[in-house]
PDB file of N, CA and C in Angstrom:
ATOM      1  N   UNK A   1     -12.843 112.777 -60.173  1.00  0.00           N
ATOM      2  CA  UNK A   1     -12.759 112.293 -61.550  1.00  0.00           C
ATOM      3  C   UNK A   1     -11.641 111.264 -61.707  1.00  0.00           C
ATOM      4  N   UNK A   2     -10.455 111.742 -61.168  1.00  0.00           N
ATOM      5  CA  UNK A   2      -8.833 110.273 -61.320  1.00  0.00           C
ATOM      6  C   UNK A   2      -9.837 109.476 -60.692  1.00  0.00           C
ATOM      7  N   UNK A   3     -10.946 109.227 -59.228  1.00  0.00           N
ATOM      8  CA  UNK A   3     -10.967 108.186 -58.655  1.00  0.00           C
ATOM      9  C   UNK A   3     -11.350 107.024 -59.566  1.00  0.00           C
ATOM     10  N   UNK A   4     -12.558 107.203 -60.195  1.00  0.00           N
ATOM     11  CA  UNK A   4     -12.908 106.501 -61.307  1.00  0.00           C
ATOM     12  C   UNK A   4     -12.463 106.710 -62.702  1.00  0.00           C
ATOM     13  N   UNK A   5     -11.140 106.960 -63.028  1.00  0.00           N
ATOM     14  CA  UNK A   5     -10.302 107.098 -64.282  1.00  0.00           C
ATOM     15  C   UNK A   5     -10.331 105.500 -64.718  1.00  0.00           C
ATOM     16  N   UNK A   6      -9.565 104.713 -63.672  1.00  0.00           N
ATOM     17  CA  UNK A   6      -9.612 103.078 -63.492  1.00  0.00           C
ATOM     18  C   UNK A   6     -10.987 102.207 -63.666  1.00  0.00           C
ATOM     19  N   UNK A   7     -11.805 102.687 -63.346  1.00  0.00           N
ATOM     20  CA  UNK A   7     -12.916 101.730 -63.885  1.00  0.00           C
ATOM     21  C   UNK A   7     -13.419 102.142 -65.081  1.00  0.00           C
ATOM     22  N   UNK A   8     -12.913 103.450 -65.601  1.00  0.00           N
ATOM     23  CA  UNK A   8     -13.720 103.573 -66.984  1.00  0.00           C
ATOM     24  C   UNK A   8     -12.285 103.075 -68.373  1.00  0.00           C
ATOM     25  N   UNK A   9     -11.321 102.512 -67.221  1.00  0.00           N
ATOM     26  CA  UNK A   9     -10.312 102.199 -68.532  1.00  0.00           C
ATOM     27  C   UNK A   9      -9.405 101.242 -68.265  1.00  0.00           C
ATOM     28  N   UNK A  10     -10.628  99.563 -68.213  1.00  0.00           N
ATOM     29  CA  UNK A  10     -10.052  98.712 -67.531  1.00  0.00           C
ATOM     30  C   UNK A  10      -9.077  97.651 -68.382  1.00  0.00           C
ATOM     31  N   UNK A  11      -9.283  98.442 -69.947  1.00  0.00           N
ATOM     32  CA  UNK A  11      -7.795  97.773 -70.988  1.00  0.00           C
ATOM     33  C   UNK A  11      -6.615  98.260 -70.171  1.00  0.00           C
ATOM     34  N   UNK A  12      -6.479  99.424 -70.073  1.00  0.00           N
ATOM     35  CA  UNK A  12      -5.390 100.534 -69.494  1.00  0.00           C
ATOM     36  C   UNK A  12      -4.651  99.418 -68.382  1.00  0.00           C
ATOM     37  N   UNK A  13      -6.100  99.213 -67.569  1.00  0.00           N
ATOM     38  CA  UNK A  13      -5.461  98.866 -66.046  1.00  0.00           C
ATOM     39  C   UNK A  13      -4.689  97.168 -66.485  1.00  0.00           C
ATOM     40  N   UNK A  14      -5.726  96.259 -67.614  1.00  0.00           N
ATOM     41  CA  UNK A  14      -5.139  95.211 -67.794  1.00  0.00           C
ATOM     42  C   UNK A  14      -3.119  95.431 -68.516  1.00  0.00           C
ATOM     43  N   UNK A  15      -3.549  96.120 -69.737  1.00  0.00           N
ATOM     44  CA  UNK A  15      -2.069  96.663 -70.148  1.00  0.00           C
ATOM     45  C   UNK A  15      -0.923  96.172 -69.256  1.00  0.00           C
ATOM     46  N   UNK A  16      -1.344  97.737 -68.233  1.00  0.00           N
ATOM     47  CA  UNK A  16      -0.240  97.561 -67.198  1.00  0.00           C
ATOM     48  C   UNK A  16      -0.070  96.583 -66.484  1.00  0.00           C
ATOM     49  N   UNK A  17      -1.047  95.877 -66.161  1.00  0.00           N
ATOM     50  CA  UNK A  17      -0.479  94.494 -65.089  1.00  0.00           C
ATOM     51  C   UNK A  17       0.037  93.600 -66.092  1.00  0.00           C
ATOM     52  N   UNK A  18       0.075  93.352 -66.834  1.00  0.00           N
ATOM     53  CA  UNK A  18       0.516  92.690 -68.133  1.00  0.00           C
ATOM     54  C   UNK A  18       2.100  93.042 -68.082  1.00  0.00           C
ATOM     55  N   UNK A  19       2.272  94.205 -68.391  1.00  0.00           N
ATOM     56  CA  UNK A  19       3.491  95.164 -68.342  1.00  0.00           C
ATOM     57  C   UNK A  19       4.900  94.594 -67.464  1.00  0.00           C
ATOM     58  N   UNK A  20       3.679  94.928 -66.247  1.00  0.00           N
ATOM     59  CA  UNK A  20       4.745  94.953 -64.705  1.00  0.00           C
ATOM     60  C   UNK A  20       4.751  93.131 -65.164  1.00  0.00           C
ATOM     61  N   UNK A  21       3.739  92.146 -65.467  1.00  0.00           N
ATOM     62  CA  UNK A  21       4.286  91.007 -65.221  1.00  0.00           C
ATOM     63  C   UNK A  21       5.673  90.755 -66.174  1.00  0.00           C
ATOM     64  N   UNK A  22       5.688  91.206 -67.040  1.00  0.00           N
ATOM     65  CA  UNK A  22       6.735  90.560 -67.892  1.00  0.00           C
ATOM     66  C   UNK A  22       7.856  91.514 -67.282  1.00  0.00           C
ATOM     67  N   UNK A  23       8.167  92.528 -66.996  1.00  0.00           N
ATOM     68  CA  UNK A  23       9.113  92.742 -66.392  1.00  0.00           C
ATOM     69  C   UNK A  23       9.785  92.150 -65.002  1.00  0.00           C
ATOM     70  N   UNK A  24       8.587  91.484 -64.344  1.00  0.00           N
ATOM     71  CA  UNK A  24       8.897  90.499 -62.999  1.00  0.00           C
ATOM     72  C   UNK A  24       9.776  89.159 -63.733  1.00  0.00           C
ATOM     73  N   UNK A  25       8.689  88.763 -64.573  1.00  0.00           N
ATOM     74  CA  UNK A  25       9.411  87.794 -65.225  1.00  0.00           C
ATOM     75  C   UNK A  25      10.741  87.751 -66.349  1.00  0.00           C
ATOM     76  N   UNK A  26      11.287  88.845 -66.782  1.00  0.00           N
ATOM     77  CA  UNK A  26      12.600  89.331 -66.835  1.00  0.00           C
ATOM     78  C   UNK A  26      13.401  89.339 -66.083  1.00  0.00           C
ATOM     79  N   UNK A  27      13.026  89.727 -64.736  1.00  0.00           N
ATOM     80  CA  UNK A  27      14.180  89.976 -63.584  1.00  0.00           C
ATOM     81  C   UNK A  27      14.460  88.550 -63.025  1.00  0.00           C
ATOM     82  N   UNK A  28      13.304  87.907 -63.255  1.00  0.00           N
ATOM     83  CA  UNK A  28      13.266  85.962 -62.457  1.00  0.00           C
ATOM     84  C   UNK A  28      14.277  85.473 -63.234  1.00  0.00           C
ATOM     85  N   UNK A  29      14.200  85.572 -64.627  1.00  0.00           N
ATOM     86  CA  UNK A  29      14.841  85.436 -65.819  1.00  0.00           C
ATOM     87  C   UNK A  29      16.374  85.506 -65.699  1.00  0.00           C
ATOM     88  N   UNK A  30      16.836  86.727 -65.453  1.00  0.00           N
ATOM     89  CA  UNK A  30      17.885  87.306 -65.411  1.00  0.00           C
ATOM     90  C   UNK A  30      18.602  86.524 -64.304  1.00  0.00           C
ATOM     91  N   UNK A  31      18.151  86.728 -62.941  1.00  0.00           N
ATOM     92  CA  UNK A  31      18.570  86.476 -61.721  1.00  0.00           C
ATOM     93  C   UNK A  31      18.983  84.632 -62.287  1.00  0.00           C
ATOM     94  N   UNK A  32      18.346  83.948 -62.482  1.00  0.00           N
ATOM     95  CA  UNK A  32      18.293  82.520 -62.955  1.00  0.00           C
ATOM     96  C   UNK A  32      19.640  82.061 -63.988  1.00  0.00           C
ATOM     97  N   UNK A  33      19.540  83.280 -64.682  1.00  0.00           N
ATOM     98  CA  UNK A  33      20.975  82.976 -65.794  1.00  0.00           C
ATOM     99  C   UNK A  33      22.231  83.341 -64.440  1.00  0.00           C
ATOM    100  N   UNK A  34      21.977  84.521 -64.155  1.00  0.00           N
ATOM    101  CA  UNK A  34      23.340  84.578 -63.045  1.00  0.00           C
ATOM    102  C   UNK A  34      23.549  83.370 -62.251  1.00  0.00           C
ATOM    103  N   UNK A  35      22.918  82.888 -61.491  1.00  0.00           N
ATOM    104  CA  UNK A  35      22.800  82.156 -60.801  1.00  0.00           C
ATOM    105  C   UNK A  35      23.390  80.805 -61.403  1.00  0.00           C
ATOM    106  N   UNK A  36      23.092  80.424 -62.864  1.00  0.00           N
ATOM    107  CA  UNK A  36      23.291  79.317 -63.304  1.00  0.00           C
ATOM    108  C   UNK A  36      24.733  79.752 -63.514  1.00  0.00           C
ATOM    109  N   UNK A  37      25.088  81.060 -64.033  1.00  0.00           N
ATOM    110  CA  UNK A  37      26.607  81.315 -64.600  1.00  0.00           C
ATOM    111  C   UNK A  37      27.214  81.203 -63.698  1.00  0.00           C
ATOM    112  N   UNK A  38      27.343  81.669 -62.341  1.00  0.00           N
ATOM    113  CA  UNK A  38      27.729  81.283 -61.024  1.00  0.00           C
ATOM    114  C   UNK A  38      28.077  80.024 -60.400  1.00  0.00           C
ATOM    115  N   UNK A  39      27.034  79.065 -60.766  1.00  0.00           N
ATOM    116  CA  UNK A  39      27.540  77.874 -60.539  1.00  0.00           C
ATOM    117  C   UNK A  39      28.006  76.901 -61.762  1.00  0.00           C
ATOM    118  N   UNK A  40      28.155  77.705 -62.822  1.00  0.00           N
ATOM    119  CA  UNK A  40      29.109  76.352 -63.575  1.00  0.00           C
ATOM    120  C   UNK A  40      30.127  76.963 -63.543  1.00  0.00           C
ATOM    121  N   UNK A  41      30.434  78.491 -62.964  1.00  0.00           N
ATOM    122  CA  UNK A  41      32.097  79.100 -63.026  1.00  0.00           C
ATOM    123  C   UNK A  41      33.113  77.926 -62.039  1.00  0.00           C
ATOM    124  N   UNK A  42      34.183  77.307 -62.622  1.00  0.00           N
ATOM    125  CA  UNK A  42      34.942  76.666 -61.357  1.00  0.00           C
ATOM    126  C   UNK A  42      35.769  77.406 -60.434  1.00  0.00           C
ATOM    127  N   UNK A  43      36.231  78.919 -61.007  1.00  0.00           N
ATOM    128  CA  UNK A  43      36.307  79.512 -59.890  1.00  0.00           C
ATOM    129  C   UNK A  43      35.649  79.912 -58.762  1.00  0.00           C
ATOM    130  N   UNK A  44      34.032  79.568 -58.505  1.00  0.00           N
ATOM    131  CA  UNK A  44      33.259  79.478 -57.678  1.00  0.00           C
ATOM    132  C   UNK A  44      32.954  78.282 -56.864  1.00  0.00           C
ATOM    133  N   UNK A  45      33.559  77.358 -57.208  1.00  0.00           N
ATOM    134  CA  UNK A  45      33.809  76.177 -56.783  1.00  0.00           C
ATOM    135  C   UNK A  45      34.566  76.026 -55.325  1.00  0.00           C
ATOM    136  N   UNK A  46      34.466  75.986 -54.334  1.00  0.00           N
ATOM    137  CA  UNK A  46      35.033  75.644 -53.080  1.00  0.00           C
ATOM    138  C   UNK A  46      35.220  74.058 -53.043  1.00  0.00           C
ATOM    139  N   UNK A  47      36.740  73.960 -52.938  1.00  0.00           N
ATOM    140  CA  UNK A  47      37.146  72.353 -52.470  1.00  0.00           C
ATOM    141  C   UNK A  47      36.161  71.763 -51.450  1.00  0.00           C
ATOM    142  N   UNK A  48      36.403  70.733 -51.502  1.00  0.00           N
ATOM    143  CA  UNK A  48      36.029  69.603 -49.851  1.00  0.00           C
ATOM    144  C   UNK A  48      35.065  70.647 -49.490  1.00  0.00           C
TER     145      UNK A  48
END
């Protein structure tokens, strides 16, 4: 019966991939601001 839970509740299954994407794209998000805060810090700055 779980095997075919997924094909009889394929909003469910869309939902969740929906879900997990915006949380991927949160973390891309996130990682991107650090990254930018990182490089305009000038204490991260190495001379020459």
């Amino acid at each position: 019966m779980l095997g075919n839970w997924w094909a009889t509740n394929p909003q469910v299954v869309i939902q969740a991939r929906q879900g997990l994407q915006r949380i991927e794209n949160i973390e891309k998000n996130r990682q991107q601001q650090e990254i930018a805060a990182a490089k305009s810090n000038p204490e991260n700055i190495e001379p020459g």
